[in-house]
PDB file of N, CA and C in Angstrom:
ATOM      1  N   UNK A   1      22.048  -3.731  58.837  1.00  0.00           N
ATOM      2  CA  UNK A   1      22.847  -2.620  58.360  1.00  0.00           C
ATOM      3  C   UNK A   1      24.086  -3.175  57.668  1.00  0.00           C
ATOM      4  N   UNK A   2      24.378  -2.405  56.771  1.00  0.00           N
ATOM      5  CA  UNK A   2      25.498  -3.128  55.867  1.00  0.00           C
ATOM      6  C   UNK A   2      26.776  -2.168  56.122  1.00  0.00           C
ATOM      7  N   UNK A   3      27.869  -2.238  55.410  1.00  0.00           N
ATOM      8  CA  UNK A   3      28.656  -1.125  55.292  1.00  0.00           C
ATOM      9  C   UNK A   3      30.409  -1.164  54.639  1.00  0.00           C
ATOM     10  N   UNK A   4      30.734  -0.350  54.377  1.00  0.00           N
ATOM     11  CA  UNK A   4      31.612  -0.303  53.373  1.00  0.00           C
ATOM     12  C   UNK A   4      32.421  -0.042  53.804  1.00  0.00           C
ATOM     13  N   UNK A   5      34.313  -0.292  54.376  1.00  0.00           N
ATOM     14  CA  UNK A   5      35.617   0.287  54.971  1.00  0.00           C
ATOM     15  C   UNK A   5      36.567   0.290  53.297  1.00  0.00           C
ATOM     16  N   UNK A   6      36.760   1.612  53.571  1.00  0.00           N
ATOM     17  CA  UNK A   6      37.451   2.010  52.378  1.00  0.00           C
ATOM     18  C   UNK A   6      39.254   2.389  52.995  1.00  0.00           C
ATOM     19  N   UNK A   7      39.928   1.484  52.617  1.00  0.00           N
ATOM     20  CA  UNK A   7      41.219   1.469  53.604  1.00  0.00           C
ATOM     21  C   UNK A   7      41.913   2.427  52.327  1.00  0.00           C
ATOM     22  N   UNK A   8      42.776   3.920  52.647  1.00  0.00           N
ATOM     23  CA  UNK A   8      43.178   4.568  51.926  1.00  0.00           C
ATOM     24  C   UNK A   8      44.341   5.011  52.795  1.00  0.00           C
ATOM     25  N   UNK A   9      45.596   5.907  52.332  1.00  0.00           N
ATOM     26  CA  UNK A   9      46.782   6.537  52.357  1.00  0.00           C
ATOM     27  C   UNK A   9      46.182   7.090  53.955  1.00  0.00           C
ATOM     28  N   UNK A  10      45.007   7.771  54.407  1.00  0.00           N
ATOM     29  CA  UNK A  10      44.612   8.820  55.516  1.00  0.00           C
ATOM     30  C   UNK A  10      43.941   7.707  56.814  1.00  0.00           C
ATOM     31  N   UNK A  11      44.025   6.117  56.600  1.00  0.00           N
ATOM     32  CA  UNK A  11      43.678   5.381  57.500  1.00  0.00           C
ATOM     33  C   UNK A  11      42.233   4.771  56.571  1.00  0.00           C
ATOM     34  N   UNK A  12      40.983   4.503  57.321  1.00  0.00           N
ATOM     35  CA  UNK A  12      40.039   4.180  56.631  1.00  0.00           C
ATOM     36  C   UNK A  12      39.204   5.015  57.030  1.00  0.00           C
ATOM     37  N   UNK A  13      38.024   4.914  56.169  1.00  0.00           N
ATOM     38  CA  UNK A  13      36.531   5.420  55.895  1.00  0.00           C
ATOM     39  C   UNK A  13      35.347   4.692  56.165  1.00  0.00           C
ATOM     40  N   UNK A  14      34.493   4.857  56.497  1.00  0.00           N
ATOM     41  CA  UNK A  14      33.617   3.891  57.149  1.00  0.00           C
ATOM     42  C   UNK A  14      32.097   4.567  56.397  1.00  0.00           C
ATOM     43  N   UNK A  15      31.707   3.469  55.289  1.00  0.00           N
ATOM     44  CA  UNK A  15      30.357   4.096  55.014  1.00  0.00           C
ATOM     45  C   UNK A  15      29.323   2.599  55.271  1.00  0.00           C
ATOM     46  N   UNK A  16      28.222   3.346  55.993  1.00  0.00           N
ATOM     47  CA  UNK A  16      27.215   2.470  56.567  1.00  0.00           C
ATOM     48  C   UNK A  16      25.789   2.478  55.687  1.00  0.00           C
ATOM     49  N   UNK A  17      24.704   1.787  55.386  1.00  0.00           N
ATOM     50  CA  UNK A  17      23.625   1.850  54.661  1.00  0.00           C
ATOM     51  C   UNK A  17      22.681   0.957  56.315  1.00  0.00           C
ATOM     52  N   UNK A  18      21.538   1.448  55.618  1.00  0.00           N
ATOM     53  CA  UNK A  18      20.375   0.717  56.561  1.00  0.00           C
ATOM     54  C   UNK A  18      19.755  -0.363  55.309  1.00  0.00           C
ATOM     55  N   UNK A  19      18.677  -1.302  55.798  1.00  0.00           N
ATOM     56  CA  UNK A  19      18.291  -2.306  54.730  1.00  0.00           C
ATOM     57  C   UNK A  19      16.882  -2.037  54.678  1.00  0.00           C
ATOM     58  N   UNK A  20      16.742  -1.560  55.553  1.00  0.00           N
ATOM     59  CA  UNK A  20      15.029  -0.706  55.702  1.00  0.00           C
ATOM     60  C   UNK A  20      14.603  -0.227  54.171  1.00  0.00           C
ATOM     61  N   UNK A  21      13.173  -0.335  54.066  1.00  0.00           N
ATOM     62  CA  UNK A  21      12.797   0.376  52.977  1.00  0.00           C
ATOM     63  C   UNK A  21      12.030   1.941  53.132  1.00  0.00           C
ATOM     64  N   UNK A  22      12.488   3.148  53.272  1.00  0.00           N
ATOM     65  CA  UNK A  22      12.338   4.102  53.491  1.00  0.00           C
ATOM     66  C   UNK A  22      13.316   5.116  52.374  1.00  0.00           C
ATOM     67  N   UNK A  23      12.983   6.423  52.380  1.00  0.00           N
ATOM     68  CA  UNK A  23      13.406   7.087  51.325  1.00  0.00           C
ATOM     69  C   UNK A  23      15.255   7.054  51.457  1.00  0.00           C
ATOM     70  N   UNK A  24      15.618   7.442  53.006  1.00  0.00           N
ATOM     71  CA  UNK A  24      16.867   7.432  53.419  1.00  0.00           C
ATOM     72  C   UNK A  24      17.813   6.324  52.909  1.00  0.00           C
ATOM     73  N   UNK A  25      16.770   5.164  53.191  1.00  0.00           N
ATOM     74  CA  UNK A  25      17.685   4.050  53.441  1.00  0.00           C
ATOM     75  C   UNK A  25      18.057   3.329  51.859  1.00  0.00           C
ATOM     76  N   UNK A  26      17.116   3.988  51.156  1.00  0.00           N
ATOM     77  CA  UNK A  26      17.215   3.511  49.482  1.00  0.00           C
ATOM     78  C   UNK A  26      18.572   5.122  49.069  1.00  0.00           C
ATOM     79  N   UNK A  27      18.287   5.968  49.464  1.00  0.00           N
ATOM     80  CA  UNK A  27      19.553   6.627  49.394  1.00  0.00           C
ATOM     81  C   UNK A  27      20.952   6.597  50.084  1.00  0.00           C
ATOM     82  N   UNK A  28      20.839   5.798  50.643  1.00  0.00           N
ATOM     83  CA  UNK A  28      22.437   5.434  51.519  1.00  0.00           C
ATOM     84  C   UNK A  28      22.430   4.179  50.467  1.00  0.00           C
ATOM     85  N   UNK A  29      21.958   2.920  50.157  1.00  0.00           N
ATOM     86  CA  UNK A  29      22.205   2.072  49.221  1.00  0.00           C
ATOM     87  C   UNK A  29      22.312   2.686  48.147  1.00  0.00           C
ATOM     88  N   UNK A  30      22.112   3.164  47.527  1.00  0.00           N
ATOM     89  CA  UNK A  30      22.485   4.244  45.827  1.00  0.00           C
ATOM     90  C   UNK A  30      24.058   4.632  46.201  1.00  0.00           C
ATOM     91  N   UNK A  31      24.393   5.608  47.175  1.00  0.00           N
ATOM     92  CA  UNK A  31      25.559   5.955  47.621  1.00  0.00           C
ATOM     93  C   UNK A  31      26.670   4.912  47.920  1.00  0.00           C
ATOM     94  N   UNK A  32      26.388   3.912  48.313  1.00  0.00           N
ATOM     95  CA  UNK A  32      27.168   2.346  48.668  1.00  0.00           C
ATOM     96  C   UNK A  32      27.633   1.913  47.531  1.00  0.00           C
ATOM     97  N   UNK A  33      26.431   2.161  46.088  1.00  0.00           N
ATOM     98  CA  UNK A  33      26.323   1.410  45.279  1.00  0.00           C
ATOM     99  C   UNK A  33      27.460   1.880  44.488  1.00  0.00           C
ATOM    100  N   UNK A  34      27.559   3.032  44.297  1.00  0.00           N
ATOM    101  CA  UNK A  34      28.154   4.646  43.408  1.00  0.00           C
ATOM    102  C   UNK A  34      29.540   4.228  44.215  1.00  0.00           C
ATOM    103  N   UNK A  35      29.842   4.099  45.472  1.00  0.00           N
ATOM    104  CA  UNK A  35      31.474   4.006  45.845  1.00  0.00           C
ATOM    105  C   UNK A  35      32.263   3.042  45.280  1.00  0.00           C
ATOM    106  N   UNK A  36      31.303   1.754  45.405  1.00  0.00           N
ATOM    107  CA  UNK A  36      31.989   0.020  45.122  1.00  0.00           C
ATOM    108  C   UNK A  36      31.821   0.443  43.526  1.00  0.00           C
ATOM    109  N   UNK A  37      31.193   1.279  42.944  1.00  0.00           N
ATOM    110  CA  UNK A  37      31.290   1.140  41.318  1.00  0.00           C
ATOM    111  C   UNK A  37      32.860   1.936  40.936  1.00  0.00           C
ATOM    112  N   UNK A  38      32.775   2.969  41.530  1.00  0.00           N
ATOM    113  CA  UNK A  38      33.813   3.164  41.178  1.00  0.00           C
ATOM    114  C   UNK A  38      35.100   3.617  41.739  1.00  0.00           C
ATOM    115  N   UNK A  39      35.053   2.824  42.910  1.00  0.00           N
ATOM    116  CA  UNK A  39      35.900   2.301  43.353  1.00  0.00           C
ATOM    117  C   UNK A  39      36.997   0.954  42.222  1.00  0.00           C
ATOM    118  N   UNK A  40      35.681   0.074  41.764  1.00  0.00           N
ATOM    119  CA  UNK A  40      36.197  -0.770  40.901  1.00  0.00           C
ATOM    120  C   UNK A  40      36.932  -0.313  39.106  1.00  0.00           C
ATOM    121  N   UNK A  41      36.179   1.197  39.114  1.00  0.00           N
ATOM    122  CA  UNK A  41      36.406   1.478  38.145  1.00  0.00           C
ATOM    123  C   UNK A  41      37.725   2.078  37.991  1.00  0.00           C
ATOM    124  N   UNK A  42      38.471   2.192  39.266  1.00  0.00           N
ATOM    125  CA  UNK A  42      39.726   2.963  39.438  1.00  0.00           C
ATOM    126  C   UNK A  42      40.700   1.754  39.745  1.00  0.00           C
ATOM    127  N   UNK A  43      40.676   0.605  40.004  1.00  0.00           N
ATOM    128  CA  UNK A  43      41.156   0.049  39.562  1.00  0.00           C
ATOM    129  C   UNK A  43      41.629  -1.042  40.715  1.00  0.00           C
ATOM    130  N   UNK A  44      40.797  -0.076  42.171  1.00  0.00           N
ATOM    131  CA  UNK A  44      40.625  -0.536  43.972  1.00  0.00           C
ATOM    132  C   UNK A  44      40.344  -2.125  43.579  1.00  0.00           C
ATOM    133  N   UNK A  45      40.580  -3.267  44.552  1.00  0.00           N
ATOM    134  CA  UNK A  45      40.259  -4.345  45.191  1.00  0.00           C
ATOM    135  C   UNK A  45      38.936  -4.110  45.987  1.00  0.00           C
ATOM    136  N   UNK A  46      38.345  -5.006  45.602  1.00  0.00           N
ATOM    137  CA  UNK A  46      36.761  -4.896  46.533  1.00  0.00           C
ATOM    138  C   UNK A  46      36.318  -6.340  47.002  1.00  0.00           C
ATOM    139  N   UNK A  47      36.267  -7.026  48.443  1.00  0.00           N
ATOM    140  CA  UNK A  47      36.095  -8.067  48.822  1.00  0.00           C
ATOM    141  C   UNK A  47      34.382  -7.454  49.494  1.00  0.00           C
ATOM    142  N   UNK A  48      33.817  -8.816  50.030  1.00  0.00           N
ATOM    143  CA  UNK A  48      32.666  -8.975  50.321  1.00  0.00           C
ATOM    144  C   UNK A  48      32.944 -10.082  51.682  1.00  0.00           C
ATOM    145  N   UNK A  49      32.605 -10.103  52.462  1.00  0.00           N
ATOM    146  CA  UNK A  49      32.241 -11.048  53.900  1.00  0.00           C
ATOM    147  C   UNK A  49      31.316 -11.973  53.543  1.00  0.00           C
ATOM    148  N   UNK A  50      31.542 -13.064  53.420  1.00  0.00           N
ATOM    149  CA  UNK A  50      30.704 -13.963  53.218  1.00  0.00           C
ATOM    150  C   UNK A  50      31.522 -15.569  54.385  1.00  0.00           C
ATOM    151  N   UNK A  51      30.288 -15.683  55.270  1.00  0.00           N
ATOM    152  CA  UNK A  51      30.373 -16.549  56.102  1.00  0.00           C
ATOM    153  C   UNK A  51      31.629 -16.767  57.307  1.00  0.00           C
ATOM    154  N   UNK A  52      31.919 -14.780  57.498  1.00  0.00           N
ATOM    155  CA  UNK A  52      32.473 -14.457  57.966  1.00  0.00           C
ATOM    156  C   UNK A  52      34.270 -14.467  57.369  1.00  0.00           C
ATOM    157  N   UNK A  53      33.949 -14.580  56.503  1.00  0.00           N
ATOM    158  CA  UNK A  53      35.310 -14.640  55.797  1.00  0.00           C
ATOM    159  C   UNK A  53      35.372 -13.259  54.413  1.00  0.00           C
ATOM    160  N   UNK A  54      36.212 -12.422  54.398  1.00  0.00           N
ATOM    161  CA  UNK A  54      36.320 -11.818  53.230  1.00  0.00           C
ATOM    162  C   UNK A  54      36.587 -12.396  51.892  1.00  0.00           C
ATOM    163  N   UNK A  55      36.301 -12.609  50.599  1.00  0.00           N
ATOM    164  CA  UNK A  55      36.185 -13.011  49.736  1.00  0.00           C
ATOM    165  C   UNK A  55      36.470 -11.739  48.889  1.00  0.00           C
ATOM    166  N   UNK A  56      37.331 -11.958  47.495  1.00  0.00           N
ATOM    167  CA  UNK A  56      37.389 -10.723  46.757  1.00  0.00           C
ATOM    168  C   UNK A  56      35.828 -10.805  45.690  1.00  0.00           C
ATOM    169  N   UNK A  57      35.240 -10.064  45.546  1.00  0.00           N
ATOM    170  CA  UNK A  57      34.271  -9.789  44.581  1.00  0.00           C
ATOM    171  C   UNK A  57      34.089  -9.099  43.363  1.00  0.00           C
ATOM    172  N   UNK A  58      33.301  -9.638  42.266  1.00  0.00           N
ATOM    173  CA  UNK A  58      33.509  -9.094  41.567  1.00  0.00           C
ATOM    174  C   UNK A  58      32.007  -9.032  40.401  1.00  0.00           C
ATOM    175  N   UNK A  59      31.160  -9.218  41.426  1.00  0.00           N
ATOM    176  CA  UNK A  59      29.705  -9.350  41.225  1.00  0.00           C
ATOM    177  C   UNK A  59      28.825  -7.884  41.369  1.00  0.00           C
ATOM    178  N   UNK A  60      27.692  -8.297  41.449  1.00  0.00           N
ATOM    179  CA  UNK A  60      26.989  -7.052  41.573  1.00  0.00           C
ATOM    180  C   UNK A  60      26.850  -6.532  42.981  1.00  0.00           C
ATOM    181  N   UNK A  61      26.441  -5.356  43.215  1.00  0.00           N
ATOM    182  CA  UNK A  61      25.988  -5.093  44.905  1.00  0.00           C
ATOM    183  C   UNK A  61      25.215  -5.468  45.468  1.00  0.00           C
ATOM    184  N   UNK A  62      25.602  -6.093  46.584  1.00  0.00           N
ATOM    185  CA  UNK A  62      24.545  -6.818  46.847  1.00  0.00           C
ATOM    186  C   UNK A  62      24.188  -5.902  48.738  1.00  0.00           C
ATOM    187  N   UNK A  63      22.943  -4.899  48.771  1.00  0.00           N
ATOM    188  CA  UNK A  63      22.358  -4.300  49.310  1.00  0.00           C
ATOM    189  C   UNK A  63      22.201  -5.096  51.074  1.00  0.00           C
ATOM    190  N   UNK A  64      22.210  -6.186  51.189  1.00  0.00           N
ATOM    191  CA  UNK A  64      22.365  -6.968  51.981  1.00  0.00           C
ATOM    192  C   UNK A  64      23.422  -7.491  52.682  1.00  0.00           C
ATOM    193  N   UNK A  65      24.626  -7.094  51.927  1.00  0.00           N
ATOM    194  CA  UNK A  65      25.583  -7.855  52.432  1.00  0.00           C
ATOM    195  C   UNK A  65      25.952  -7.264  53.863  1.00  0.00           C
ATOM    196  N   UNK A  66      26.734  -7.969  54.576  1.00  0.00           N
ATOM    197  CA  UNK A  66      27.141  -7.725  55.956  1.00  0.00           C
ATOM    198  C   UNK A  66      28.328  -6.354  55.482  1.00  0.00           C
ATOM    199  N   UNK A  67      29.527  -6.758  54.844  1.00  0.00           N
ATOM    200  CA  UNK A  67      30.057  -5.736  55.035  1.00  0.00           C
ATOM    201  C   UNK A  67      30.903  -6.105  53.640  1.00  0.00           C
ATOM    202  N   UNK A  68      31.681  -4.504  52.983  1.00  0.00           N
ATOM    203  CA  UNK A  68      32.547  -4.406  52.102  1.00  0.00           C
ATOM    204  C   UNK A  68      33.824  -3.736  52.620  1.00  0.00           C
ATOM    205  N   UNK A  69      35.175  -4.567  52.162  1.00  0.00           N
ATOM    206  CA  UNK A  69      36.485  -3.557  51.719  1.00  0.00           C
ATOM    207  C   UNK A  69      36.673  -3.336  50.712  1.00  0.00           C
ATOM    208  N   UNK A  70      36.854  -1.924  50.504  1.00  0.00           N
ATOM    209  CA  UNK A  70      37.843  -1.391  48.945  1.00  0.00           C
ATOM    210  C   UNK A  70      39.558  -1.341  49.713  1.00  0.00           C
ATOM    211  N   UNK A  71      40.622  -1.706  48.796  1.00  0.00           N
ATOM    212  CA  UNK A  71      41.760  -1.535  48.720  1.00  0.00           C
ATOM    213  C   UNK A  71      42.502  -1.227  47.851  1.00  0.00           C
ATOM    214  N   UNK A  72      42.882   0.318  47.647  1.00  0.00           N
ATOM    215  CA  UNK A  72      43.463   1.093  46.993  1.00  0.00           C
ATOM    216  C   UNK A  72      44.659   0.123  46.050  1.00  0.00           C
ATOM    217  N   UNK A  73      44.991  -0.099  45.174  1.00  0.00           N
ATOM    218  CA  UNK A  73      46.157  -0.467  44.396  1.00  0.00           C
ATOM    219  C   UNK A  73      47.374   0.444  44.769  1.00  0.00           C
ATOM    220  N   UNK A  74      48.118  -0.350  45.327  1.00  0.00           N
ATOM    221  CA  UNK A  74      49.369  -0.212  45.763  1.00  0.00           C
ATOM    222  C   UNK A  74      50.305   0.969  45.140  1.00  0.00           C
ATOM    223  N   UNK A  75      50.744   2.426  44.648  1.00  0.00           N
ATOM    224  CA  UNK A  75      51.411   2.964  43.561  1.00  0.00           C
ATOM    225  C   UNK A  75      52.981   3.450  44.212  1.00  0.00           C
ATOM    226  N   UNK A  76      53.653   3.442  43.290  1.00  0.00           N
ATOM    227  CA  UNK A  76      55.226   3.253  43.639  1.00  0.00           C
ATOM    228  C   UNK A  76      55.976   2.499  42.467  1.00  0.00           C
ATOM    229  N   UNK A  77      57.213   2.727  42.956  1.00  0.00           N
ATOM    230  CA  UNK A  77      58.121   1.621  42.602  1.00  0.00           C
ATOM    231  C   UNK A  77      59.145   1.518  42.727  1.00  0.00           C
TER     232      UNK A  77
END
């Protein structure tokens, strides 16, 4: 199971996918896919866990991965 913490202004969000191949589980990956897109498209930070370490990313989705953060860009001044 993979899953996505979206840290925002209201605390975080927690979206989960299965890796199974079933109708569900190819629709929770579409939905994963659709957040980290545009998430990036707004202008969010998006890291990836790799070898237990977060890493910022900037690759494709990868359906497998252990886990994602988005982090909102900071606004103020």
């Amino acid at each position: 199971m993979g899953r996505i913490i979206v840290a925002n202004r209201r605390g975080h969000q927690l979206v989960e996918w299965e890796t199974i191949d079933t109708e569900e589980a190819r629709a929770g990956v579409a939905e994963a896919e659709r957040i980290l897109r545009e998430a990036r498209d707004s202008g969010c930070a998006v890291s990836k866990k790799v070898d237990g370490v977060h890493v910022l990313d900037r690759g494709a989705f990868d359906p497998q991965a252990e886990e994602y953060q988005i982090v909102a860009p900071i606004a103020g001044g």
